[in-house]
Protein backbone atom coordinates (compact mmCIF):
# COMPACT_ATOMS: atom_id res chain seq x y z
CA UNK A 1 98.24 154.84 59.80
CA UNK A 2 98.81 156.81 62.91
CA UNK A 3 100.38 159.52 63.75
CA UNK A 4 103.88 159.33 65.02
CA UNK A 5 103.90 159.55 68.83
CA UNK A 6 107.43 160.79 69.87
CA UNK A 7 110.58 162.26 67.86
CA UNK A 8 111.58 160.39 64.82
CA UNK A 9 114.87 157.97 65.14
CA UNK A 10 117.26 159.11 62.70
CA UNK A 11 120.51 157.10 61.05
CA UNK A 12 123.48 159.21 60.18
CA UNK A 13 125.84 157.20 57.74
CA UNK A 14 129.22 158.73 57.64
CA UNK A 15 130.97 160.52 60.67
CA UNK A 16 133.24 162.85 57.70
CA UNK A 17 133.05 166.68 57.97
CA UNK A 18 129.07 166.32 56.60
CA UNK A 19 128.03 163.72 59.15
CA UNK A 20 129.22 165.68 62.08
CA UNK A 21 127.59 169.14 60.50
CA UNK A 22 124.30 166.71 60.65
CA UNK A 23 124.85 165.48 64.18
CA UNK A 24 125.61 169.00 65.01
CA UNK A 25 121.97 170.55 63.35
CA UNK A 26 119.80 168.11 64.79
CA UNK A 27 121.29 168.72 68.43
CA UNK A 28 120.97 172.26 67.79
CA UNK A 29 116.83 171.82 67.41
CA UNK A 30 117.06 169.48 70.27
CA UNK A 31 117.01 166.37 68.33
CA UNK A 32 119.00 163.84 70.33
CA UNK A 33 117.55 160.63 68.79
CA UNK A 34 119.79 160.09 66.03
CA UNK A 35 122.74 157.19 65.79
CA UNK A 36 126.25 157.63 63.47
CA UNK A 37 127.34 154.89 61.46
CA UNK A 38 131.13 155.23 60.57
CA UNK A 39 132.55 152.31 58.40
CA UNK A 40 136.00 153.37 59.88
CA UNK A 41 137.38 152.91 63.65
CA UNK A 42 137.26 157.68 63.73
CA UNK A 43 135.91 160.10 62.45
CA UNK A 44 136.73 162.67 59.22
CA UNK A 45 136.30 160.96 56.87
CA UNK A 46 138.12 161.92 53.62
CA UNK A 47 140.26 163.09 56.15
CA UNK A 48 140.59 159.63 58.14
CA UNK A 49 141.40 157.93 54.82
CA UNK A 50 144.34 160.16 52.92
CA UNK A 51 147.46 160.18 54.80
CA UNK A 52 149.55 160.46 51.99
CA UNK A 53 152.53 162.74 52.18
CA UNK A 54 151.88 166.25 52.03
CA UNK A 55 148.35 165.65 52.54
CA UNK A 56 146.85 169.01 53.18
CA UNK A 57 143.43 171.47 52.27
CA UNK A 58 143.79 173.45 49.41
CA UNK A 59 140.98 176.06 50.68
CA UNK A 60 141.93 178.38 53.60
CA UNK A 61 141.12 176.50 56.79
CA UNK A 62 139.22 179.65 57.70
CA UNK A 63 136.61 179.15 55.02
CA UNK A 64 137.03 175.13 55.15
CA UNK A 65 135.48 175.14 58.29
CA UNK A 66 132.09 175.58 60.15
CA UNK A 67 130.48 178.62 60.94
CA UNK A 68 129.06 177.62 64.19
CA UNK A 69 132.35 177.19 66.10
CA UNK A 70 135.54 179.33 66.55
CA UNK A 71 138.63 177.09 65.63
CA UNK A 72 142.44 178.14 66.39
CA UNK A 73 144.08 177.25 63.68
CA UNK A 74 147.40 177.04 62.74
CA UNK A 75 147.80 177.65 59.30
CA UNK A 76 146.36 179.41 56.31
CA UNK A 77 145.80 175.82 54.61
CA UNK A 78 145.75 172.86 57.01
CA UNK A 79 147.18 169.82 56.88
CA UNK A 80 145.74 166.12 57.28
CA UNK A 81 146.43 165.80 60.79
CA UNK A 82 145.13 169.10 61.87
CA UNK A 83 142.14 168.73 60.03
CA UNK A 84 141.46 165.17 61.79
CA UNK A 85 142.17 166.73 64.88
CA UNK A 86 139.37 169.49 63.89
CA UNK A 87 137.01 166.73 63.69
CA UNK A 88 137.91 164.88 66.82
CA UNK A 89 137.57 168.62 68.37
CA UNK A 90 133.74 169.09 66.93
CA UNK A 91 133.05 165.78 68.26
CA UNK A 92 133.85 166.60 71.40
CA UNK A 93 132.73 169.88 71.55
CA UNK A 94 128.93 169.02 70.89
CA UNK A 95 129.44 165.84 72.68
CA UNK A 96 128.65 163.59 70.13
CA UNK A 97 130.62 160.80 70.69
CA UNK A 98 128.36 159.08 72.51
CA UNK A 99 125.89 159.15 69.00
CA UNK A 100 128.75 156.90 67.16
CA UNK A 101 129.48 153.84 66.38
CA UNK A 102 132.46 153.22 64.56
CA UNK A 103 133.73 150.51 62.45
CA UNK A 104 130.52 149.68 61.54
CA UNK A 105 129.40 149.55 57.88
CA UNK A 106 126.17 150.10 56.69
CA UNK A 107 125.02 147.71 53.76
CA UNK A 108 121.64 149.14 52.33
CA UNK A 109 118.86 150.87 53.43
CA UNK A 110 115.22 149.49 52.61
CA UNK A 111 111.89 151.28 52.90
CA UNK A 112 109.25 149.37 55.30
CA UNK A 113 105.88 151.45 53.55
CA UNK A 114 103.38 149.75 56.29
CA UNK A 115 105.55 150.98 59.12
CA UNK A 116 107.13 154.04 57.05
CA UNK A 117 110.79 153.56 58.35
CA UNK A 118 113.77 151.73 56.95
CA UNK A 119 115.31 148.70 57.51
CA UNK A 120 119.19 149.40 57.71
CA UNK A 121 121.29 145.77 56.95
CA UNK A 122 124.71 145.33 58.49
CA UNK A 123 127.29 142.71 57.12
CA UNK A 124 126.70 140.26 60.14
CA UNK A 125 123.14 140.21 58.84
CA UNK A 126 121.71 142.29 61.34
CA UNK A 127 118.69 145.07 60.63
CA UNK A 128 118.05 148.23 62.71
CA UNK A 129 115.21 150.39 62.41
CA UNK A 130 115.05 153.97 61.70
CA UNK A 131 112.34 156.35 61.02
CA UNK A 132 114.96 158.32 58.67
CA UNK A 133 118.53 158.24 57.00
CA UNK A 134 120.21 161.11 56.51
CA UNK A 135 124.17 159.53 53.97
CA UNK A 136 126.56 161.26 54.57
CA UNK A 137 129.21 159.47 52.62
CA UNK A 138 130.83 162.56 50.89
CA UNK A 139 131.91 162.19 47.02
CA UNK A 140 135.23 161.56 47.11
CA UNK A 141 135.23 158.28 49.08
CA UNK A 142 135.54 155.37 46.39
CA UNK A 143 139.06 155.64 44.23
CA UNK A 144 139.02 154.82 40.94
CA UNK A 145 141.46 152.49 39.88
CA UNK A 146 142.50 152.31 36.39
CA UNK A 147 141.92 149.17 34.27
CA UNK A 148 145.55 149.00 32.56
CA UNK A 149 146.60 145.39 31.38
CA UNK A 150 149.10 143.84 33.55
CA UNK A 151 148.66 145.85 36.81
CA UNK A 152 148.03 142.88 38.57
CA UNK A 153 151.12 141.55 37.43
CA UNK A 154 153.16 144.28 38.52
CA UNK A 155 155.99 142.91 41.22
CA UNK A 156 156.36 146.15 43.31
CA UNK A 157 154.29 147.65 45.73
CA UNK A 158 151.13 149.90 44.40
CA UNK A 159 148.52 151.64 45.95
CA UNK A 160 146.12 154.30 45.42
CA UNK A 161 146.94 157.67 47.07
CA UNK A 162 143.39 157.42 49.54
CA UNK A 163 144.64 153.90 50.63
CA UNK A 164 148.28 154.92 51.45
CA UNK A 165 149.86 151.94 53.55
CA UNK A 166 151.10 153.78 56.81
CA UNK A 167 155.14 153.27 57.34
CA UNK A 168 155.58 153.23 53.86
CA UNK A 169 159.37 153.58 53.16
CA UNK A 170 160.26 154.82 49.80
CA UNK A 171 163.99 155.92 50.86
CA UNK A 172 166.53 155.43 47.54
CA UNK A 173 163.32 154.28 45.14
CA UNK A 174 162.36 154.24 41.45
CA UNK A 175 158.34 155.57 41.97
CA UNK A 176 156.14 156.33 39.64
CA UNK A 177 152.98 158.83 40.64
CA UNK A 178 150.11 158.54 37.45
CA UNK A 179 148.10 161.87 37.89
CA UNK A 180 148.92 165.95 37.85
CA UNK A 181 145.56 166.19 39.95
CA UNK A 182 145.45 168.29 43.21
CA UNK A 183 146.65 164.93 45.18
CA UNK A 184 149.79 164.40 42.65
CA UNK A 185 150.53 168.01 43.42
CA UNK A 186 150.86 167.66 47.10
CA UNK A 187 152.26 164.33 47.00
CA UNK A 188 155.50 164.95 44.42
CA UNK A 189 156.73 167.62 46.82
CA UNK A 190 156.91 165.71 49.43
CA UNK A 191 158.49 162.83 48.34
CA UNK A 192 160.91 164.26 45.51
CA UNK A 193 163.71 164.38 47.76
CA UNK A 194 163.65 161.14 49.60
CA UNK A 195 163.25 158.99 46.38
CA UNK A 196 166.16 157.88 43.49
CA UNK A 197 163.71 158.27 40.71
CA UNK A 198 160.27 159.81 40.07
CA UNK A 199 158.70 160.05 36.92
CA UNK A 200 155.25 162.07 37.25
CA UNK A 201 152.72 160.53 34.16
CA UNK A 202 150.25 163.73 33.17
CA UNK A 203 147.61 162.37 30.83
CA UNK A 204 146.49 166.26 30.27
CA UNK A 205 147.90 169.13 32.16
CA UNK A 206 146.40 171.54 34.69
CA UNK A 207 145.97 175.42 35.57
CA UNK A 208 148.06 175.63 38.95
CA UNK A 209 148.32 178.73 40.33
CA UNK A 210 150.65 178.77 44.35
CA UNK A 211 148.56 178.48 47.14
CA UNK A 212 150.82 180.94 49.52
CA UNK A 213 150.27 178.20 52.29
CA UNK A 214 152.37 179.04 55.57
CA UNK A 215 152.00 179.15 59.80
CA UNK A 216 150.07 181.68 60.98
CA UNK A 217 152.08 184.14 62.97
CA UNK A 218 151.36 183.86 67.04
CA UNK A 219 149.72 187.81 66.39
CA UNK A 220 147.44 186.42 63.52
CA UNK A 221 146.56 183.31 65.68
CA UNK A 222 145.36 185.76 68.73
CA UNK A 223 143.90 188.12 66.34
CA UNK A 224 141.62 185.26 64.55
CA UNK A 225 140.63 183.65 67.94
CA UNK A 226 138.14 186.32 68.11
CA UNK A 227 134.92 185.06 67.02
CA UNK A 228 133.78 188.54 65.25
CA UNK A 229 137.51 188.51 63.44
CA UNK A 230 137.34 185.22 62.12
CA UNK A 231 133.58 185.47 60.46
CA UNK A 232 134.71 188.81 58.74
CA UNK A 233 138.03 186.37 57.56
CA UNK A 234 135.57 184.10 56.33
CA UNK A 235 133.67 186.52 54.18
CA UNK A 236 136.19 187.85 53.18
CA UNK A 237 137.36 184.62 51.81
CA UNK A 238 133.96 183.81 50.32
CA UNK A 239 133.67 187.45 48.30
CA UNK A 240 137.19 186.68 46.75
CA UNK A 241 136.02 183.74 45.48
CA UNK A 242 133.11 185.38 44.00
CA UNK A 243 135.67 187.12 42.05
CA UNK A 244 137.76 184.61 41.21
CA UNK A 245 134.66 182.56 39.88
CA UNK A 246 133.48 185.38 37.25
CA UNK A 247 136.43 183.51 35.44
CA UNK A 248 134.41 180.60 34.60
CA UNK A 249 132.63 183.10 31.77
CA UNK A 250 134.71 182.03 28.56
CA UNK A 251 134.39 185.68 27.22
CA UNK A 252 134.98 187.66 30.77
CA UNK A 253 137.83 189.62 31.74
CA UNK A 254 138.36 187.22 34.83
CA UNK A 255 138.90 184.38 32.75
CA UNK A 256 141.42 186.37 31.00
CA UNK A 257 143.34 187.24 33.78
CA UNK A 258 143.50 184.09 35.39
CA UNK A 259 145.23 182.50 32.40
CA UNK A 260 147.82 185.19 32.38
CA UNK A 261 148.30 184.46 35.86
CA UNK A 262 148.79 180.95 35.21
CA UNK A 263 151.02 181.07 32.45
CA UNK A 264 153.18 183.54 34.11
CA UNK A 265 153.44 181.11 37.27
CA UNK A 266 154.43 178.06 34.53
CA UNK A 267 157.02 180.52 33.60
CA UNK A 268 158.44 182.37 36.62
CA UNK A 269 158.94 179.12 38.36
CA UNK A 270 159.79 175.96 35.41
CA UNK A 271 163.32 176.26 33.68
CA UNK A 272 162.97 174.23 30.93
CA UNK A 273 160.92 175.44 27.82
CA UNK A 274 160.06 172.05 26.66
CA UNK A 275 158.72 171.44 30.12
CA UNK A 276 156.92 174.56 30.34
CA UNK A 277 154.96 173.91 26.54
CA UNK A 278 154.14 170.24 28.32
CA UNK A 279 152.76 172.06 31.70
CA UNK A 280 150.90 174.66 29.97
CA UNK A 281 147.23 173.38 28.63
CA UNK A 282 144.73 173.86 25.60
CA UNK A 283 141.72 174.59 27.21
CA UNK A 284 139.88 177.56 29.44
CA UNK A 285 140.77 178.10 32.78
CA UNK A 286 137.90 176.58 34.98
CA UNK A 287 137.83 173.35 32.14
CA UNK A 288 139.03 171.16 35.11
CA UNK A 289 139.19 171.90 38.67
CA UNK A 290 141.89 175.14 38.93
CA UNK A 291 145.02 173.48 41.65
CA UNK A 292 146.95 175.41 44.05
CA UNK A 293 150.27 174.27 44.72
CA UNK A 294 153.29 175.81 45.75
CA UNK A 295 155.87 172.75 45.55
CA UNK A 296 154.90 171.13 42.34
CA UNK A 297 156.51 173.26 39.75
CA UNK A 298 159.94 173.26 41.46
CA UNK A 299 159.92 169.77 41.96
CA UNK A 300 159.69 169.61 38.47
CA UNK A 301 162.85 170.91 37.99
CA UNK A 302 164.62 168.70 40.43
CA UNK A 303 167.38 166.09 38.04
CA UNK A 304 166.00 163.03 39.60
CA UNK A 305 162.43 164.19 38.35
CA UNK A 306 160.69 163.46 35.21
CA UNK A 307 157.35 164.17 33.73
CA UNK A 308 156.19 162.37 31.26
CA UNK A 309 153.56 163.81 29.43
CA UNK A 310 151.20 160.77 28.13
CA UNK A 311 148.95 158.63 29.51
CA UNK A 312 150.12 154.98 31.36
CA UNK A 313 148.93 152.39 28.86
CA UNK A 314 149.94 148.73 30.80
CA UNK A 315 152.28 147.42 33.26
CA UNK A 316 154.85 144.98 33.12
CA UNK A 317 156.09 143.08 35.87
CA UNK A 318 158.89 145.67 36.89
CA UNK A 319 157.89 149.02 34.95
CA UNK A 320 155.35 150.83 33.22
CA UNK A 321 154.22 151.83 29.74
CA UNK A 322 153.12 154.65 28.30
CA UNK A 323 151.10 155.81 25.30
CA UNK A 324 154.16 156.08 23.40
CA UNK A 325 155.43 152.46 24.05
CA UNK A 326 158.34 153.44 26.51
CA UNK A 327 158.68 151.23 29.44
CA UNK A 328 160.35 152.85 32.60
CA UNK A 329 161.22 150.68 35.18
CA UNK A 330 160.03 151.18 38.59
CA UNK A 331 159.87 149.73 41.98
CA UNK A 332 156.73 151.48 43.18
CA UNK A 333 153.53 152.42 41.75
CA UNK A 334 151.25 155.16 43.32
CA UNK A 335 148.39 155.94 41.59
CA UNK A 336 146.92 159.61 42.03
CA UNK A 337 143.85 158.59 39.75
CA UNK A 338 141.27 160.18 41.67
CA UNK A 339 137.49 159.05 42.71
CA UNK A 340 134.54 157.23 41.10
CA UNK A 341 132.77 161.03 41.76
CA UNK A 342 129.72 160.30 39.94
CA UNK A 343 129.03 156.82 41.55
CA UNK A 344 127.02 158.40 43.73
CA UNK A 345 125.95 156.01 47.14
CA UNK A 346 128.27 153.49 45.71
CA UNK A 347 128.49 151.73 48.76
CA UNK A 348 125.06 152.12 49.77
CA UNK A 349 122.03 150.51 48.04
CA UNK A 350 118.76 152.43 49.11
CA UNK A 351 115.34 151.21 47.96
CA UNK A 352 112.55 153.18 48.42
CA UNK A 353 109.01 152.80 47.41
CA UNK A 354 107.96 149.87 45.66
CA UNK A 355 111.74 148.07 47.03
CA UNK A 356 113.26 149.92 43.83
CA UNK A 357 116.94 150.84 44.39
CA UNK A 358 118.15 154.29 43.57
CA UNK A 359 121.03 153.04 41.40
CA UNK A 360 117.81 151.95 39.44
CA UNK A 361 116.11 155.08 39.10
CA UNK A 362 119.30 157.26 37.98
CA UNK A 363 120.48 154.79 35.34
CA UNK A 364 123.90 156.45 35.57
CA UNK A 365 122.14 159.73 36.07
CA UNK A 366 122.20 160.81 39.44
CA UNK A 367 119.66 163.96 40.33
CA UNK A 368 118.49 165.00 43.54
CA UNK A 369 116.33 168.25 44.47
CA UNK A 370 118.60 170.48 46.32
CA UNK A 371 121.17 167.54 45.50
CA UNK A 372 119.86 166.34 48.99
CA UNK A 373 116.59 164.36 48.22
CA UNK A 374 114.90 161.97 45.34
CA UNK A 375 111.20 161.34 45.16
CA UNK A 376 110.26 157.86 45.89
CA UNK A 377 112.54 157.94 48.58
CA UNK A 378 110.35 159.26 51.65
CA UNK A 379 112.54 160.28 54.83
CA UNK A 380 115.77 159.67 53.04
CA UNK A 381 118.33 162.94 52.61
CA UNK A 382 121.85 162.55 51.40
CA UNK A 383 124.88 165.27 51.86
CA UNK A 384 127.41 166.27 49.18
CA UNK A 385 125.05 164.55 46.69
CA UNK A 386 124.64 165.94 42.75
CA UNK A 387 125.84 168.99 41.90
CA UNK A 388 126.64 170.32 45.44
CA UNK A 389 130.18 170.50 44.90
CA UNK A 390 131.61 173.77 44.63
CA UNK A 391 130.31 176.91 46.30
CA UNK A 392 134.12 177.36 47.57
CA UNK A 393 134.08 176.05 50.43
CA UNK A 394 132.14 172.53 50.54
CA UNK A 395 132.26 172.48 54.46
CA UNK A 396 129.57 175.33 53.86
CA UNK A 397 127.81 173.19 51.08
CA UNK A 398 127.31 171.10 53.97
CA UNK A 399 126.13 173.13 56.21
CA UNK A 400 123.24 174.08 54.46
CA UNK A 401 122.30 170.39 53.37
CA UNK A 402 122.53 169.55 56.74
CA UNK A 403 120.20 172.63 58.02
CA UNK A 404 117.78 170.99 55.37
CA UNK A 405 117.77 167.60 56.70
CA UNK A 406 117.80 169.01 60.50
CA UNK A 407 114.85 170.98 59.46
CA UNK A 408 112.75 168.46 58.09
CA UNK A 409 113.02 166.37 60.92
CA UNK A 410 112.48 168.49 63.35
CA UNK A 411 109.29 169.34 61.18
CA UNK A 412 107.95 165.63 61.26
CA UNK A 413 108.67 165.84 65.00
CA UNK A 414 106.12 169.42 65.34
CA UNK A 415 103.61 167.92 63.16
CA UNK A 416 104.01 164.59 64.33
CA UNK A 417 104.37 163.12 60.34
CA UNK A 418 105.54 159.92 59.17
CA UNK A 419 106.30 160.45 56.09
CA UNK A 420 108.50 163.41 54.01
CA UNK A 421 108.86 162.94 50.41
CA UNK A 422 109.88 165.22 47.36
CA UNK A 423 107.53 166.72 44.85
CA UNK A 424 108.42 165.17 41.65
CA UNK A 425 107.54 168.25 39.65
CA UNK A 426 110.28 170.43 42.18
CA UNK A 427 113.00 168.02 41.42
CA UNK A 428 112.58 168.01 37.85
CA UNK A 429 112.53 171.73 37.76
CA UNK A 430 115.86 172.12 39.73
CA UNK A 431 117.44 169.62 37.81
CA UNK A 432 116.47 171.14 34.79
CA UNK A 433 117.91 175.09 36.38
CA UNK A 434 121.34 173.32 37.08
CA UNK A 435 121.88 171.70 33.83
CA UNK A 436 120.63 175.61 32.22
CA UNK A 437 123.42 177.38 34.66
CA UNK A 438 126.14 174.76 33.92
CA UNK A 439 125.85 175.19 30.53
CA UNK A 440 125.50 178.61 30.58
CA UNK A 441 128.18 179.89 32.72
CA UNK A 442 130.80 176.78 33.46
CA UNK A 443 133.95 176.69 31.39
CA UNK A 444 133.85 172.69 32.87
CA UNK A 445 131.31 172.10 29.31
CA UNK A 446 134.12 172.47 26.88
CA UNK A 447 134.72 169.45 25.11
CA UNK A 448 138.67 169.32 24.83
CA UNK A 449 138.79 168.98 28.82
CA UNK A 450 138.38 165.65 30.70
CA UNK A 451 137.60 166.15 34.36
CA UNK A 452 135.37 164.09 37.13
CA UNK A 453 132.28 166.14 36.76
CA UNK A 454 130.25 164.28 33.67
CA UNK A 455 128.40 160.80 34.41
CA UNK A 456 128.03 158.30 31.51
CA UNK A 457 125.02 159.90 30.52
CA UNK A 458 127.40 162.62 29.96
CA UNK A 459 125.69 165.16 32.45
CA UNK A 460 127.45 167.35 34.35
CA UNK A 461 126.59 165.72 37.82
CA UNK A 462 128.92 166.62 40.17
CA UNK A 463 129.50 170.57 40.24
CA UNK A 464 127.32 173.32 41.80
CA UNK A 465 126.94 176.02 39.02
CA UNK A 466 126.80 178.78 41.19
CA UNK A 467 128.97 180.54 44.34
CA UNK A 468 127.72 179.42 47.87
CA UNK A 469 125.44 182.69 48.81
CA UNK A 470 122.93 181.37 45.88
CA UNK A 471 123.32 177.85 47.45
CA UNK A 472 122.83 179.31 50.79
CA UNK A 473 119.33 181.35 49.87
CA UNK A 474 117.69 178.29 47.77
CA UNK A 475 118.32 176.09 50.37
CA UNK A 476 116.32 178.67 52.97
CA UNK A 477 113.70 179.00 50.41
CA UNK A 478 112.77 176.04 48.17
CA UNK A 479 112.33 172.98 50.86
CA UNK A 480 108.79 174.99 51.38
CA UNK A 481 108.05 174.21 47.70
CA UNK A 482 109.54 170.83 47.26
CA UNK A 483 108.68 169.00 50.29
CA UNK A 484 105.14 167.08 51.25
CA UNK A 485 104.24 165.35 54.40
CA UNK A 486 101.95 163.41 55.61
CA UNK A 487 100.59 161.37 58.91
């Protein structure tokens, strides 16, 4: 096996927020051979895909954003169109166009071990070569749709909340939205007012605390155009989240303060005490995801509103049924059910040594060392993979998983190696710190919560344990440990 003669070729798959943060790293270290795969006809991603109404951030766009690049923006919390506008922007900015190719989908991945590169498949049966993938196809890209009986029957229009049809009129409608989730939050809002009836299912209520989202004032947006001003913004940011997650210890003053916060938002803001007892939940703060939202609770008080707390149960051709056997009739269905989160590379099958896929080797437990790499799988990196989410700000979770990958290749290009691969020993040892923080600090383990984070092996796979500055330093240091190469 020789040694490899010129810089490796490298396949992005995913132009979202994490596959232009890759594009972005390797450019920085002058690595310029590298092609991005993007499924659909732009780039952002999650970001491409929701367009529902109301679809906005719930982190300030100062912290959702990357660190390398000044961005004027508009708002304390941006909105779906600003935020695929930041993308087009980044694109642009780097010039990276030219590296895309979009509406292209990317089948599987297959390791060639004589020639040590993979063999990417497209649907027209076409294979490209690359020397390494980095996927970049985020975590919350596959919706899960529920399995009731008789959906299929139902005579309206439905559709998931990531697949919203665009024109969509819903003017003088009976709608139903299944889900209290931070999507359901932005979407009742915003639609409360246009429609005749809306009845809002909650299988199990939520800590919501108001997101104070608003237009920056013409002064702020001058002030925070100043590179220096906006990074001390965005630390800023980060350290109050470092507060805010000391509530995540059961028995910490943090966690008691955040429920009183909570409770006294459910109460400053809902006018019915029934409704308030329905809104108000059993479990820690920090059991699921914590939502901001400003408009939900009002629209909850709104006559032509109704939540319904239980769980949809079947359909009917014109309504819907819930757990206690009431059918409601409706004329639209919009399902705010969320993502298949631990279905990691769902749409990708990659097979590394010995042609064994990696759906294979997780069983329904998906690891990765750094949440980046596997071993078996030489030259193959994945962003937002398990338990990276969290930190804050996930644009910064990026970051750093893309610094890895950027690193590593420009290390095969120095010592002219063919092959990078993951210590097993490393990967078992990280996985095995994660599971010890989770269940040691995360309020996410009690059992009386359901939330996205636990695979069928009933791991926590999905959330990082930890706030982004310990993310940040293990990232710097442990690649040095967990890596090998060879020629």
């Amino acid at each position: 096996m020789t040694r490899r003669s010129s810089s490796p070729r490298v396949a992005i798959i995913g132009c979202g927020l994490g596959g232009i943060a890759t594009a972005v790293k390797l450019k920085k270290k002058g690595l310029t051979r590298f092609t991005v795969f993007e499924q659909s006809d732009g780039p952002g991603g999650t970001w491409w895909d929701n367009r529902y109404p109301g679809c906005e951030v719930d982190i300030a766009s100062h912290a959702y954003s990357f660190s390398f690049l000044t961005y004027d923006w508009t708002r304390t919390h941006a909105r779906q169109p600003e935020l695929q506008a930041y993308a087009e922007h980044v694109l642009d900015r780097f010039d990276l166009r030219r590296h895309c190719r979009f509406g292209v989908r990317v089948e599987s991945a297959t390791w060639d071990e004589a020639n040590s590169r993979y063999d990417l498949l497209f649907p027209n049966g076409e294979i490209e070569r690359f020397d390494v993938v980095i996927s970049c196809l985020g975590l919350l890209n596959q919706p899960r749709y529920p399995d009731w009986p008789g959906l299929d029957g139902f005579e309206g229009p439905r559709f998931h909340t990531a697949r919203w049809p665009a024109g969509h009129d819903l003017t003088g409608k009976r709608v139903a939205v299944v889900g209290t989730g931070s999507t359901a939050t932005q979407v009742v809002p915003a639609i409360a007012e246009e429609v005749e009836k809306l009845y809002v299912f909650q299988r199990q209520p939520g800590w919501i605390l108001p997101k104070g989202e608003r237009d920056f004032t013409p002064r702020e947006r001058a002030m925070y155009r100043v590179p220096l001003i906006q990074k001390l913004r965005r630390l800023r940011l980060f350290y109050q989240f470092r507060q805010m997650y000391k509530g995540y210890d059961l028995h910490g003053e943090r966690q008691r303060q955040n429920l009183r916060a909570c409770r006294a938002y459910i109460d400053s803001t809902i006018e019915d005490p029934d409704l308030r007892a329905a809104l108000t939940p059993d479990y820690p703060w920090g059991c699921k995801r914590p939502v901001l939202a400003t408009g939900f609770y009002p629209a909850l008080n709104r006559p032509n509103v109704d939540l319904v707390p239980h769980a949809v149960t079947r359909m009917t051709p014109k309504g819907i049924i819930d757990a206690t056997g009431t059918e409601r009739e409706i004329d639209v269905l919009i399902m705010a059910t969320g993502f298949r989160a631990t279905k990691y590379l769902a749409s990708l099958d990659v097979r590394g040594v010995g042609g064994i896929s990696v759906h294979d080797t997780w069983k329904d437990d998906p690891r990765a060392f750094l949440g980046i790499t596997v071993p078996g799988y030489p030259n193959f990196f994945m962003l937002y993979g398990p338990n990276t989410n969290g930190g804050f700000s996930i644009i910064a979770q990026l970051e750093r998983q893309a610094e890895v990958a950027a690193r590593m290749v420009a290390r095969m290009r120095r010592k002219r190696l063919r092959v990078v691969d993951t210590r097993p020993g490393a990967a078992e040892r990280w996985v095995d710190w994660v599971d010890t923080q989770l269940h040691r600090h995360a309020s996410a383990m009690e059992a009386n919560c359901t939330n996205y984070y636990h695979a069928e092996s009933g791991r926590n796979v999905t959330q990082w344990p930890k706030p982004h500055g310990e993310y940040y330093l293990l990232t710097k240091a442990l690649p040095f440990l967990g890596f090998t190469g060879r020629r």
